[in-house]
PDB file of N, CA and C in Angstrom:
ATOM      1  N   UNK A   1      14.228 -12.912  -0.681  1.00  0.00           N
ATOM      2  CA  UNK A   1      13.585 -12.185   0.398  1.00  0.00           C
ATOM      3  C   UNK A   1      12.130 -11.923   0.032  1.00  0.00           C
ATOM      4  N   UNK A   2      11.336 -12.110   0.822  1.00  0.00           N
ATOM      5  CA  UNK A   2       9.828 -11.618   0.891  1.00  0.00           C
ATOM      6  C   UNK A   2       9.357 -10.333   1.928  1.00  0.00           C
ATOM      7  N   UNK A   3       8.295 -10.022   0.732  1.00  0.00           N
ATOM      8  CA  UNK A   3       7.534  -9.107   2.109  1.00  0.00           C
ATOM      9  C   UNK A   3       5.947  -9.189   2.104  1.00  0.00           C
ATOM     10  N   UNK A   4       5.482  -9.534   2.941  1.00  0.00           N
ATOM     11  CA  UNK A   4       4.439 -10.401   3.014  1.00  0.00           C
ATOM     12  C   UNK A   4       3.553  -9.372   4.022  1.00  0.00           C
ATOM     13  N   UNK A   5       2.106  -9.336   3.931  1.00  0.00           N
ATOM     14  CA  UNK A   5       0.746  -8.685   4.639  1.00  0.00           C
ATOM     15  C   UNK A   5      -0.064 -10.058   5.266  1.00  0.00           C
ATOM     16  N   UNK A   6       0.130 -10.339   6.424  1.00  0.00           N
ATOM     17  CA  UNK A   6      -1.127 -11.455   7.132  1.00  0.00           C
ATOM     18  C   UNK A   6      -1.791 -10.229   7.496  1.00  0.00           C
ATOM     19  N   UNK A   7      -3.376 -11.353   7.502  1.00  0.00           N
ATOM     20  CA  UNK A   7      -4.702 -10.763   8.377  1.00  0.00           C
ATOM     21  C   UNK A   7      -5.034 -11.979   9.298  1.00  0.00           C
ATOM     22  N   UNK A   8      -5.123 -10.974  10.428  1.00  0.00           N
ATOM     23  CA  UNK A   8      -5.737 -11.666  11.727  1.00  0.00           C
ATOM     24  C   UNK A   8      -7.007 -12.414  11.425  1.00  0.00           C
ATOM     25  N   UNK A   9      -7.563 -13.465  11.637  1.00  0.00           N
ATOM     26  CA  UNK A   9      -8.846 -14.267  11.626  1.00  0.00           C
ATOM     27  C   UNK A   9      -9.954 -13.797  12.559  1.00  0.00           C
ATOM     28  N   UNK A  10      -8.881 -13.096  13.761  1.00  0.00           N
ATOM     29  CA  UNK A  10     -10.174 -12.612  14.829  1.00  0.00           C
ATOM     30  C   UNK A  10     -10.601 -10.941  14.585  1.00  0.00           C
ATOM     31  N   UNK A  11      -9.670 -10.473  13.796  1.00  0.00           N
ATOM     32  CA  UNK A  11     -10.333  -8.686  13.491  1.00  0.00           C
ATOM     33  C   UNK A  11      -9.873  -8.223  12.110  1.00  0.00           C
ATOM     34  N   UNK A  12      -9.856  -6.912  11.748  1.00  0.00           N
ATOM     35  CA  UNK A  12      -8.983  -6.178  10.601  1.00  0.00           C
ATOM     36  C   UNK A  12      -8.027  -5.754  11.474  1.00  0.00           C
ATOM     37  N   UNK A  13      -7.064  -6.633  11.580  1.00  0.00           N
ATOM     38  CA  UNK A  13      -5.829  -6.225  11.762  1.00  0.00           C
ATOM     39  C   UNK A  13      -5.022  -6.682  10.616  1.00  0.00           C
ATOM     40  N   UNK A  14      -3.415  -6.005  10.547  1.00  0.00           N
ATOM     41  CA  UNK A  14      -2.973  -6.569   9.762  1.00  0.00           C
ATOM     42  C   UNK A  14      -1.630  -6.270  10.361  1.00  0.00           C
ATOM     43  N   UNK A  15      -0.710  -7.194   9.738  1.00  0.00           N
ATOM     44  CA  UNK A  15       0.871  -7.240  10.105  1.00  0.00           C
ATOM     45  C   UNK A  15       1.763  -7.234   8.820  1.00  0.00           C
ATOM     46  N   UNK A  16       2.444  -6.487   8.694  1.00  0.00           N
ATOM     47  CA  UNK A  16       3.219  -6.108   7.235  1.00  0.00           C
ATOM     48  C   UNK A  16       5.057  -6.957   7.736  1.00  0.00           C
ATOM     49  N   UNK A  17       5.792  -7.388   7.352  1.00  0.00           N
ATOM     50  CA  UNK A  17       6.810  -7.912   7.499  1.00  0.00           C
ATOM     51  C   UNK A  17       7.794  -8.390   6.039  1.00  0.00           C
ATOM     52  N   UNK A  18       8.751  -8.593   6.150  1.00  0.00           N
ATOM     53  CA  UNK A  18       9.473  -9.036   6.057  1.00  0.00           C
ATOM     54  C   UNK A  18      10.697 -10.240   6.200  1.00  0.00           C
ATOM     55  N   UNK A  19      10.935 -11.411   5.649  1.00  0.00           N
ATOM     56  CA  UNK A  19      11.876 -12.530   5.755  1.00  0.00           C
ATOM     57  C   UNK A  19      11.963 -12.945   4.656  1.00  0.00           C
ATOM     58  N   UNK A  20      13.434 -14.409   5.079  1.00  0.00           N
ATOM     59  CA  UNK A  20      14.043 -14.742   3.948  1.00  0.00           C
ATOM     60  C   UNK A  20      13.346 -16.043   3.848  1.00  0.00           C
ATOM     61  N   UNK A  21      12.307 -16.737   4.752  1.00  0.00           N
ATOM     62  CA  UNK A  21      11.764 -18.013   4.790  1.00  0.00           C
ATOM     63  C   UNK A  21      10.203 -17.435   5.173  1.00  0.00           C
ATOM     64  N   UNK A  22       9.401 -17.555   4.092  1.00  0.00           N
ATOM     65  CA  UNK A  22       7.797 -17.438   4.390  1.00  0.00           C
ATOM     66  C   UNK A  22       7.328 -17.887   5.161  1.00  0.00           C
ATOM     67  N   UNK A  23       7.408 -19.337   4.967  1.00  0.00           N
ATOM     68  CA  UNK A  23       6.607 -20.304   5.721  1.00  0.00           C
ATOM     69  C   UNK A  23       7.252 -20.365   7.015  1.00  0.00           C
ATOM     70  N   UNK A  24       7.955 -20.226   7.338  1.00  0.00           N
ATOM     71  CA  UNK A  24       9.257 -20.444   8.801  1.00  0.00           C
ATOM     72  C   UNK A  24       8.415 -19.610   9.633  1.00  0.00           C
ATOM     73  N   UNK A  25       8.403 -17.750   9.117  1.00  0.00           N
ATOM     74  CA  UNK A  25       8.307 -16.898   9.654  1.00  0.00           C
ATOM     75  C   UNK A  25       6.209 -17.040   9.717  1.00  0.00           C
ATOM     76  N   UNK A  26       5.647 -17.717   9.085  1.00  0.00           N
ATOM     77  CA  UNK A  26       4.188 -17.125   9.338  1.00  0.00           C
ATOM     78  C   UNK A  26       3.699 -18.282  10.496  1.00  0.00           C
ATOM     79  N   UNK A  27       4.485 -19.418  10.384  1.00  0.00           N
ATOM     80  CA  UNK A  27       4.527 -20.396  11.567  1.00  0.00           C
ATOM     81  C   UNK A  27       4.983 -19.935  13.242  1.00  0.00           C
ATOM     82  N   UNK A  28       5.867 -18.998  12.861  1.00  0.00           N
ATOM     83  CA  UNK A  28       6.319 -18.542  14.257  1.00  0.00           C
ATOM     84  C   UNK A  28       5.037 -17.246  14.519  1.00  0.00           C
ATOM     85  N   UNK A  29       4.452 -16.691  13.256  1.00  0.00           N
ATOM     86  CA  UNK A  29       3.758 -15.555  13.674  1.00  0.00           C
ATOM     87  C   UNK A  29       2.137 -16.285  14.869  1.00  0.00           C
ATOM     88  N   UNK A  30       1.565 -17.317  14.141  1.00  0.00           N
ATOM     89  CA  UNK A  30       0.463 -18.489  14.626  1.00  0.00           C
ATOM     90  C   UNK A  30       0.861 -19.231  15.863  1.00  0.00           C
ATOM     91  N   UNK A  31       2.227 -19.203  16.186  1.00  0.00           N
ATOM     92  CA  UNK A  31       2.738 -19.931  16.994  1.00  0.00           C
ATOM     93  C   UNK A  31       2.870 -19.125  18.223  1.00  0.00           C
ATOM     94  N   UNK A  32       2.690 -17.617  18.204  1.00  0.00           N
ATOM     95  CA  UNK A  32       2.444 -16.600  19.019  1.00  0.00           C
ATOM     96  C   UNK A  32       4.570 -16.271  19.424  1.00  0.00           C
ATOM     97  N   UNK A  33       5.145 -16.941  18.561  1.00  0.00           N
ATOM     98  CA  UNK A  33       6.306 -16.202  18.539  1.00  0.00           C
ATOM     99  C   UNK A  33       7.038 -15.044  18.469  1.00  0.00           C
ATOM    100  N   UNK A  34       6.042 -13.835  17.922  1.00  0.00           N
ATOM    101  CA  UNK A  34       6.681 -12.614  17.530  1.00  0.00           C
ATOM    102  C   UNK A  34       5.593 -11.720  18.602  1.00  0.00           C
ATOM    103  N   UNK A  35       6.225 -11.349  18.836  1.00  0.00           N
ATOM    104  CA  UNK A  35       5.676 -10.419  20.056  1.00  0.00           C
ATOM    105  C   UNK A  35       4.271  -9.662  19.854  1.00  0.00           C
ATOM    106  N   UNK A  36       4.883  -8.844  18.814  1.00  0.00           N
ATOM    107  CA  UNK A  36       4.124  -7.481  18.098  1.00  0.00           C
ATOM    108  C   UNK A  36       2.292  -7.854  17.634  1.00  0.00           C
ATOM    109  N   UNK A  37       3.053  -9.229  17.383  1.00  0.00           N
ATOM    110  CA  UNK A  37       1.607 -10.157  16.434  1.00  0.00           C
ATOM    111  C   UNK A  37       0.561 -11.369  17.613  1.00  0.00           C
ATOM    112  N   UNK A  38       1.169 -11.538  18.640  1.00  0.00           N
ATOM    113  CA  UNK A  38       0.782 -12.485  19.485  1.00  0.00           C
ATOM    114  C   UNK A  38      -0.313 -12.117  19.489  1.00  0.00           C
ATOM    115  N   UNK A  39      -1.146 -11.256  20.007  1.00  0.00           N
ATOM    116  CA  UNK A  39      -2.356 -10.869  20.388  1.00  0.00           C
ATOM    117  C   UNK A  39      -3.239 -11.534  19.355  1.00  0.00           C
ATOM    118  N   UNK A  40      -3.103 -11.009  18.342  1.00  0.00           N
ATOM    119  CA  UNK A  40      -4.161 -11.317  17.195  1.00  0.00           C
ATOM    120  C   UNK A  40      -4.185 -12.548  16.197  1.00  0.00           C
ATOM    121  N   UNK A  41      -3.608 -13.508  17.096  1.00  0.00           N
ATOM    122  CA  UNK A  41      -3.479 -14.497  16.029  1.00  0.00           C
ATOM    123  C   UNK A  41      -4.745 -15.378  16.432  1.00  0.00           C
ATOM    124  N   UNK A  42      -5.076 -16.351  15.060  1.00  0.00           N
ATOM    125  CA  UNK A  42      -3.804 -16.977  14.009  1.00  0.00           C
ATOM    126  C   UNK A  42      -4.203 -15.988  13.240  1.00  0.00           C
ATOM    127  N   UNK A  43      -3.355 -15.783  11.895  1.00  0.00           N
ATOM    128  CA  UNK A  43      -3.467 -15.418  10.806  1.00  0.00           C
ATOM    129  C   UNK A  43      -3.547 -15.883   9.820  1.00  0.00           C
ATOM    130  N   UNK A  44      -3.867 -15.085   8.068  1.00  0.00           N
ATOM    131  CA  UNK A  44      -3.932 -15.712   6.886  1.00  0.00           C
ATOM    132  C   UNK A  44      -3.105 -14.703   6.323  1.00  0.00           C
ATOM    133  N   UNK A  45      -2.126 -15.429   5.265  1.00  0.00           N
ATOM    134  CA  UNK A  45      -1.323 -14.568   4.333  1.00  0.00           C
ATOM    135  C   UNK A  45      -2.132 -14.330   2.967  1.00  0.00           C
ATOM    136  N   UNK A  46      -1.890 -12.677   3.155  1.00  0.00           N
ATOM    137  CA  UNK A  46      -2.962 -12.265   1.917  1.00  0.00           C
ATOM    138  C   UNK A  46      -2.583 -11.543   0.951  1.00  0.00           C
ATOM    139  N   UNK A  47      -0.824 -11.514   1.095  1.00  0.00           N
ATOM    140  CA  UNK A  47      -0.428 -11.097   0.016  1.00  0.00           C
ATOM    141  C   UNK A  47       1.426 -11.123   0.385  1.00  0.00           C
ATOM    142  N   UNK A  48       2.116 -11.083  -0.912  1.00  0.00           N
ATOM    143  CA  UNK A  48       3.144 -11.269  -1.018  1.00  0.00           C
ATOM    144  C   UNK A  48       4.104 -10.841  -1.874  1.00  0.00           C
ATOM    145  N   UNK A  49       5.239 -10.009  -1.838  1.00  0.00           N
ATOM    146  CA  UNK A  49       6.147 -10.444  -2.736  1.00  0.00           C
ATOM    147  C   UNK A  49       7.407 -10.730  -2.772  1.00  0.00           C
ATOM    148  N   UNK A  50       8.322 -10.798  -4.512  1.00  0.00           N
ATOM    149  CA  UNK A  50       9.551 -12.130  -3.677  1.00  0.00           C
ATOM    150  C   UNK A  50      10.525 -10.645  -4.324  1.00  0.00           C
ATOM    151  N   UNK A  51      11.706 -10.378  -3.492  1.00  0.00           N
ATOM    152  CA  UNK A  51      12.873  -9.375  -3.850  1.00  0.00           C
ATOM    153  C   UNK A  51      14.195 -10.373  -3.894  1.00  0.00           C
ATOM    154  N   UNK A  52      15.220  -9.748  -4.709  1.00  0.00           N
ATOM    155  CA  UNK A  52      16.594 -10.654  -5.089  1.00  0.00           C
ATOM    156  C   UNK A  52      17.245  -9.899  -3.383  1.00  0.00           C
ATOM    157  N   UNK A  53      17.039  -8.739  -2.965  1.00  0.00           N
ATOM    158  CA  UNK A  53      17.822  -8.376  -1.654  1.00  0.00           C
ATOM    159  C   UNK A  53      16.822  -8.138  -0.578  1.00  0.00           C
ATOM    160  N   UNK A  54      17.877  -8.077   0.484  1.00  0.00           N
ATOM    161  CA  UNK A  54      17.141  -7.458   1.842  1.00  0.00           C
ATOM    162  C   UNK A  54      16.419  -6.581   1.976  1.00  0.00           C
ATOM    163  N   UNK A  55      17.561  -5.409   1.231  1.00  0.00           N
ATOM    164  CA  UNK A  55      17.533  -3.979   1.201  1.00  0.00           C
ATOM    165  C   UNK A  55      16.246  -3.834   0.227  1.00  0.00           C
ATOM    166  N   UNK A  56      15.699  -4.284  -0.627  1.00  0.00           N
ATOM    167  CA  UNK A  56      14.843  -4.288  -1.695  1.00  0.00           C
ATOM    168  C   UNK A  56      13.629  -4.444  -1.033  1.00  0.00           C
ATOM    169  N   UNK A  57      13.813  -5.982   0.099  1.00  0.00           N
ATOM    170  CA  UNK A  57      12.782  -5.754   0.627  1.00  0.00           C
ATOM    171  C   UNK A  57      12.030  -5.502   1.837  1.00  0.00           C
ATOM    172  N   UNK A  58      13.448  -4.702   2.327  1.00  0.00           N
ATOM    173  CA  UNK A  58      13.060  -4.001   3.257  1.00  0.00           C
ATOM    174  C   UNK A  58      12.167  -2.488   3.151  1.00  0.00           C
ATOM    175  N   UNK A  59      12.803  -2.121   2.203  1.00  0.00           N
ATOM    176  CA  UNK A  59      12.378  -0.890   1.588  1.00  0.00           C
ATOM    177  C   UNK A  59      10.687  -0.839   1.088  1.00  0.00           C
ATOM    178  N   UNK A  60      10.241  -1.888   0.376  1.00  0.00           N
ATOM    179  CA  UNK A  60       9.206  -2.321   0.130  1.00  0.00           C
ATOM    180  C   UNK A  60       8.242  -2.326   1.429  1.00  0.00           C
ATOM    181  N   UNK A  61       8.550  -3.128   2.032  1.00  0.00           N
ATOM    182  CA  UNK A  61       8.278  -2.929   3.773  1.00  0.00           C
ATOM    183  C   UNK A  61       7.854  -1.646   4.359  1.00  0.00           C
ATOM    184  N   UNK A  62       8.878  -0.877   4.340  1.00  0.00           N
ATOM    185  CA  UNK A  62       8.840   0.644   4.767  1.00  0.00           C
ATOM    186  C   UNK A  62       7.345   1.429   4.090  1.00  0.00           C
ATOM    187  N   UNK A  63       7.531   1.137   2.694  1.00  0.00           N
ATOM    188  CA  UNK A  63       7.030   1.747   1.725  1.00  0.00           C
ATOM    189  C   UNK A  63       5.156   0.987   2.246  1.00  0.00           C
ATOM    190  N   UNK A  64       4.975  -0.013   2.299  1.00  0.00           N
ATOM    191  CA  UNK A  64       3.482  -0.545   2.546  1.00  0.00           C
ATOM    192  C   UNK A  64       3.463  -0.122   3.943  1.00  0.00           C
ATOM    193  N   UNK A  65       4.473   0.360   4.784  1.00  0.00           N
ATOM    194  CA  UNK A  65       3.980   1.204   6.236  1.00  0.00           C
ATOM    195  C   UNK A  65       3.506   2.597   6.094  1.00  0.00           C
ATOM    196  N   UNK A  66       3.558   3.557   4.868  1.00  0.00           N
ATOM    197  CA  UNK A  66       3.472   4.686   4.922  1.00  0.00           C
ATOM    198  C   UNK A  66       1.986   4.881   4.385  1.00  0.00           C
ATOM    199  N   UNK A  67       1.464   5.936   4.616  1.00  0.00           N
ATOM    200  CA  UNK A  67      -0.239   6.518   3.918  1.00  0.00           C
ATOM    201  C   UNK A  67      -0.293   6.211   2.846  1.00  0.00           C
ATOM    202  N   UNK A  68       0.916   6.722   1.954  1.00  0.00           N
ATOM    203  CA  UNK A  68       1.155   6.642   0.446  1.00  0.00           C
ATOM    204  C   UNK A  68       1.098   4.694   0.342  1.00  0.00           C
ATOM    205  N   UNK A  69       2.026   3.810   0.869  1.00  0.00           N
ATOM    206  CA  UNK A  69       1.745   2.279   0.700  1.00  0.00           C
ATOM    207  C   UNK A  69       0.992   1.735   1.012  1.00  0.00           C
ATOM    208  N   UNK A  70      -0.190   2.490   2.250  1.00  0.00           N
ATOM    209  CA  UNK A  70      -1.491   2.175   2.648  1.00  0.00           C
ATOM    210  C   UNK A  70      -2.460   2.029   1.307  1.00  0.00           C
ATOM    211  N   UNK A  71      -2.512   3.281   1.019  1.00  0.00           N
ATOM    212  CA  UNK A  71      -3.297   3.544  -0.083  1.00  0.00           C
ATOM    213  C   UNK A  71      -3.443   2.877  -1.799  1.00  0.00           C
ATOM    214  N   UNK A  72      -1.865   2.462  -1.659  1.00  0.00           N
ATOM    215  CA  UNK A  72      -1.608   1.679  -2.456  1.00  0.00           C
ATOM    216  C   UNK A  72      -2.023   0.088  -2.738  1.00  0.00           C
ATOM    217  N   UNK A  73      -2.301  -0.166  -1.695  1.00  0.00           N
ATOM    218  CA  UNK A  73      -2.431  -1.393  -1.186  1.00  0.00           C
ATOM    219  C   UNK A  73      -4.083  -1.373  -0.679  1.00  0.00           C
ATOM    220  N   UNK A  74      -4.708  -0.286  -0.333  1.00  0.00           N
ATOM    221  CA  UNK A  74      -6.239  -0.140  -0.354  1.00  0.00           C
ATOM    222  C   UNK A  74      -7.016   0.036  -1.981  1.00  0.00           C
ATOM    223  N   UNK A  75      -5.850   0.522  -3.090  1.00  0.00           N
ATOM    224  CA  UNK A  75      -6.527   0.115  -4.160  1.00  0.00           C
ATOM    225  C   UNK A  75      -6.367  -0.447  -4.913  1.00  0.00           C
ATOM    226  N   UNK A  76      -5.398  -1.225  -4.193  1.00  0.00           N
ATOM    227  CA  UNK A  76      -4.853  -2.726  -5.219  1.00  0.00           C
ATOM    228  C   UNK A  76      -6.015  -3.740  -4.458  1.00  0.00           C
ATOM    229  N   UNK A  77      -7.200  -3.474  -3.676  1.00  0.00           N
ATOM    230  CA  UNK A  77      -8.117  -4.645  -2.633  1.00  0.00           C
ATOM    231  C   UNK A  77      -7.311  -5.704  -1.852  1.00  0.00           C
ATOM    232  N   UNK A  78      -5.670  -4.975  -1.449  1.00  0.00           N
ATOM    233  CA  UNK A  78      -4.991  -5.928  -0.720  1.00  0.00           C
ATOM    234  C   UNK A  78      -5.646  -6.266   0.866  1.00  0.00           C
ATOM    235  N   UNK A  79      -5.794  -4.585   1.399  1.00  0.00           N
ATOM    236  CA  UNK A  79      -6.041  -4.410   2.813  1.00  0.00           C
ATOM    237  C   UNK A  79      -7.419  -3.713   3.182  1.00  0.00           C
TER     238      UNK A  79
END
């Protein structure tokens, strides 16, 4: 499982997610497949990581949605 941060090409946007196929899922994101993300595409994947579960990386997920994973991720120069 991955949980992966694209940036939009046309602004600072960003889309935080989750899947079990990277490449599957950032093809459908460019492809204007996922609803949430259509607007702002295409995108570039600008960061990533790989979990043995769902739950692992779903949680991870959760965790880069909150102030506290914002911030985390603003001083790691992810976002």
């Amino acid at each position: 499982m991955y949980v992966y941060i694209l940036k939009s090409k046309l602004g600072n946007r960003h889309y935080i997610g989750s899947t079990s196929d990277i490449e599957k899922r950032i093809k459908m994101h460019n492809a204007g497949r996922v609803r949430s993300s259509k607007r702002y595409r295409p995108y570039d994947i600008i960061y990533f990581e790989i979990f043995a579960t769902r739950s692992e990386a779903v949680n991870r997920e959760y965790y880069f949605k909150t102030i506290k994973g914002y911030k985390y991720l603003k001083e790691k120069g992810i976002t």
